[in-house]
N, C-alpha and C. Protein backbone atom coordinates (compact mmCIF):
# COMPACT_ATOMS: atom_id res chain seq x y z
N UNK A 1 -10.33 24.17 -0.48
CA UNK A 1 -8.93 24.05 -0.85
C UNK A 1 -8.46 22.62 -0.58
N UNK A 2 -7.53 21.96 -1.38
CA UNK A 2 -7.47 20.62 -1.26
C UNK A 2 -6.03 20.77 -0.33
N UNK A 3 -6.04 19.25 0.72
CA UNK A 3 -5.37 18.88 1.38
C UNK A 3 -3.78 19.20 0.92
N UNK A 4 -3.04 19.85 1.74
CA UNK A 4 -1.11 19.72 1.20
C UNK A 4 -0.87 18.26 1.72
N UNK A 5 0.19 17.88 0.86
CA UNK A 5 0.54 16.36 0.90
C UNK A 5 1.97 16.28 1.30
N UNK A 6 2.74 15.72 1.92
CA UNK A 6 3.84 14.88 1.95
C UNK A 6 4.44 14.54 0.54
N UNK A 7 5.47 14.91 0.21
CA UNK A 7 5.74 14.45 -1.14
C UNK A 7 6.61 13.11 -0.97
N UNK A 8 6.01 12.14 -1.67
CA UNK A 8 6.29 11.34 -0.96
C UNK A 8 7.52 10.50 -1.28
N UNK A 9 7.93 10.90 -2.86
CA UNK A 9 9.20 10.49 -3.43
C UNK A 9 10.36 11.52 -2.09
N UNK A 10 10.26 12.17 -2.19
CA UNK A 10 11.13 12.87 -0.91
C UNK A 10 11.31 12.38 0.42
N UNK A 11 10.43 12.29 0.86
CA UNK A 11 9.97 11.32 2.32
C UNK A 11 11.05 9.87 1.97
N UNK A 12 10.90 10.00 1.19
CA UNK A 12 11.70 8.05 1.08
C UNK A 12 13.35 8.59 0.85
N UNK A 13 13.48 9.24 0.46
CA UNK A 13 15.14 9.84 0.51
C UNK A 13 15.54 10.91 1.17
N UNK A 14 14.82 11.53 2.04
CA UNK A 14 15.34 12.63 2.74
C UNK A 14 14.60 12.45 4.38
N UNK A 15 15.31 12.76 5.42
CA UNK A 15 15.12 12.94 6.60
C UNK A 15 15.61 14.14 7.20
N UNK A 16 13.86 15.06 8.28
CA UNK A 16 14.31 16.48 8.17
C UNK A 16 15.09 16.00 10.06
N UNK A 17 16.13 16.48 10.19
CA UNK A 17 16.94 16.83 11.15
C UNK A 17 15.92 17.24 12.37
N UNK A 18 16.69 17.28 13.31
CA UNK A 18 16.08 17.28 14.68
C UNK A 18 15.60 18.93 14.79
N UNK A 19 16.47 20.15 14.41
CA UNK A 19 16.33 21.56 14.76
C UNK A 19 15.21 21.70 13.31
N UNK A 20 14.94 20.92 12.49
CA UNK A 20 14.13 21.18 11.42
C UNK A 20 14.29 21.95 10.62
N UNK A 21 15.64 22.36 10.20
CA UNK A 21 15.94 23.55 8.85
C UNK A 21 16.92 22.29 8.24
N UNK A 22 17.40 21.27 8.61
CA UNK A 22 18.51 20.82 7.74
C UNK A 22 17.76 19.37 7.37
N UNK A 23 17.94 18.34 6.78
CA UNK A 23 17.55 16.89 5.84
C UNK A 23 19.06 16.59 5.60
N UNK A 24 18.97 15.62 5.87
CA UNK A 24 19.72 14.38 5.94
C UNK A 24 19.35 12.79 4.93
N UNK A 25 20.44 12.69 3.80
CA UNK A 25 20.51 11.75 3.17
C UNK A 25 21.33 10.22 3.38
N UNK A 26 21.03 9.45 2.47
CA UNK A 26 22.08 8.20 2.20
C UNK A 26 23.32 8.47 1.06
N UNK A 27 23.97 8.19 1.37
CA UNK A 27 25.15 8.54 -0.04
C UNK A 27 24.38 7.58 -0.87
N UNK A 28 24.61 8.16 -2.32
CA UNK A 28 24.33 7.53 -3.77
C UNK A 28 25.45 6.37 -4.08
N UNK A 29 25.45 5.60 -4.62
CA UNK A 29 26.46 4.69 -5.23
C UNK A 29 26.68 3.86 -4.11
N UNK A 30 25.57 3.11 -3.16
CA UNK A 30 25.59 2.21 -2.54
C UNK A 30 25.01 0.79 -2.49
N UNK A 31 24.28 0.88 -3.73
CA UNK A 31 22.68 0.04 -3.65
C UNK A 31 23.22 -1.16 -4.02
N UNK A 32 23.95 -1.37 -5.24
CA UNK A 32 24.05 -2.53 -6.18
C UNK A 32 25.48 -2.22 -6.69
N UNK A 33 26.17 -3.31 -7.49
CA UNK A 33 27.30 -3.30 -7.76
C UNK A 33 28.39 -2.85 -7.01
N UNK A 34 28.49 -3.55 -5.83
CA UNK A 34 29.30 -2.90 -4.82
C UNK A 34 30.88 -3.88 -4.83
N UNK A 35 30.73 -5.05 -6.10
CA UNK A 35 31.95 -6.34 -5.75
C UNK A 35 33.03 -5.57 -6.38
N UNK A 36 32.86 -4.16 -7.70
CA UNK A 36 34.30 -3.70 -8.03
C UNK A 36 34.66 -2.36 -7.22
N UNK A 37 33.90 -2.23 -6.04
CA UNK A 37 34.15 -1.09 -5.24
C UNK A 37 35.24 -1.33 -4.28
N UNK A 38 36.37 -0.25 -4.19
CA UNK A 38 37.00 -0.80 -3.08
C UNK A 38 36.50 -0.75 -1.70
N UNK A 39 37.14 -1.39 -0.56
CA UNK A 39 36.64 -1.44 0.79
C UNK A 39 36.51 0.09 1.18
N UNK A 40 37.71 1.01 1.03
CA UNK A 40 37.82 2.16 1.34
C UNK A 40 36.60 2.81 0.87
N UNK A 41 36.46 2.93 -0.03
CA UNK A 41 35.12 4.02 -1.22
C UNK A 41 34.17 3.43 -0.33
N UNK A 42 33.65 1.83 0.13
CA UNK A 42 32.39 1.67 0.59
C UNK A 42 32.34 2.14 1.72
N UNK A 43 33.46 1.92 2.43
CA UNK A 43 33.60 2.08 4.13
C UNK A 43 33.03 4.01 4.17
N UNK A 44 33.71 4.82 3.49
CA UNK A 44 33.22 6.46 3.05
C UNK A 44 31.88 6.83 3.08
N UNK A 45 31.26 5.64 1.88
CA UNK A 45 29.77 5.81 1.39
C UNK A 45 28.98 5.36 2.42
N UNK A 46 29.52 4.50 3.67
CA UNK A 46 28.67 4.06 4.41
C UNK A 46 27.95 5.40 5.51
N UNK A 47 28.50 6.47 5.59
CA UNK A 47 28.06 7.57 6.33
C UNK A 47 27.57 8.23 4.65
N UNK A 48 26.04 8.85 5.37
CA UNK A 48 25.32 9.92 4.34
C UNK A 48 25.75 11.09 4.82
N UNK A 49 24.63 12.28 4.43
CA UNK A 49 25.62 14.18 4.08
C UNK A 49 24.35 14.56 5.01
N UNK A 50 24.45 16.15 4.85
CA UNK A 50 23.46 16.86 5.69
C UNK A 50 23.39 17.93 4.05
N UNK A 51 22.01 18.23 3.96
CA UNK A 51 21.74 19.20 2.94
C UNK A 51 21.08 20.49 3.70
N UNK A 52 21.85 21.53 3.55
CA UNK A 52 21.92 22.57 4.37
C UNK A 52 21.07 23.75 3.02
N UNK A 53 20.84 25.15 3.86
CA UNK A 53 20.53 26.21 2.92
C UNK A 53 19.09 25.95 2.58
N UNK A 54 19.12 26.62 0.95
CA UNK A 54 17.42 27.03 0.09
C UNK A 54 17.66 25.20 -0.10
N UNK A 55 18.44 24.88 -0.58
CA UNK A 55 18.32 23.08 -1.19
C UNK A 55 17.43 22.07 0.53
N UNK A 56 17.79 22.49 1.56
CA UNK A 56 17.10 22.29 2.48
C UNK A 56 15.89 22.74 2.43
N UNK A 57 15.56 23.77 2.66
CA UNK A 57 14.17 24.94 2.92
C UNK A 57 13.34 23.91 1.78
N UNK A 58 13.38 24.10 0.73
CA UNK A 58 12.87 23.25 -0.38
C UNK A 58 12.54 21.79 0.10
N UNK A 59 12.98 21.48 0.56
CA UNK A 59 13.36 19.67 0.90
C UNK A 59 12.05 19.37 2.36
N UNK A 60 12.58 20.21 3.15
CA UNK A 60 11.72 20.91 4.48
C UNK A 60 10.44 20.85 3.88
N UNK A 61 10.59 22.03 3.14
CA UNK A 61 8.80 22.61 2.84
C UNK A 61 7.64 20.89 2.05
N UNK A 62 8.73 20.44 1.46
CA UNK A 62 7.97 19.43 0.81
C UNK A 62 7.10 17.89 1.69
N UNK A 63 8.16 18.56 2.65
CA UNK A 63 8.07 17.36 3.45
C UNK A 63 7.13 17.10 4.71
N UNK A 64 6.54 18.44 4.65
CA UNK A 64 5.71 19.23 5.60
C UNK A 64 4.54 19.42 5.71
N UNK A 65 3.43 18.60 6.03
CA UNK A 65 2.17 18.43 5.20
C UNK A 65 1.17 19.59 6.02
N UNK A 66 0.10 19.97 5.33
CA UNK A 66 -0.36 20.68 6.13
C UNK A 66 0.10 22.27 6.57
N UNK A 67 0.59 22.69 5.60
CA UNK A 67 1.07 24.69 5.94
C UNK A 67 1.11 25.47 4.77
């Protein structure tokens, strides 16, 4: 049976939480074009989300090499 992998596009945008059911992101709309953003909208985007539930479990399982 071949090796389970780390997916690794996931690994680069998701981080699984300390209790290990929840992943933790960056907010989107931060990267580039930030000069017609106001201060407020960036100052917001500067804290990321927690992805909770099956959208977690999913996120978890992928991220999980080896089970």
């Amino acid at each position: 049976m071949p090796k389970a992998k780390t997916h690794k596009g996931m690994a680069k945008r998701f981080k699984v939480t300390g209790s290990g059911k929840k992943a933790s992101h960056r907010s989107a709309n931060r990267g580039h074009i930030l000069g017609k953003k106001s201060g407020k909208r960036k100052r917001h985007l500067r804290n990321g989300g927690i992805v909770a539930g099956a959208n977690a479990r999913m996120i978890v399982e992928a991220l999980r090499p080896g089970t």
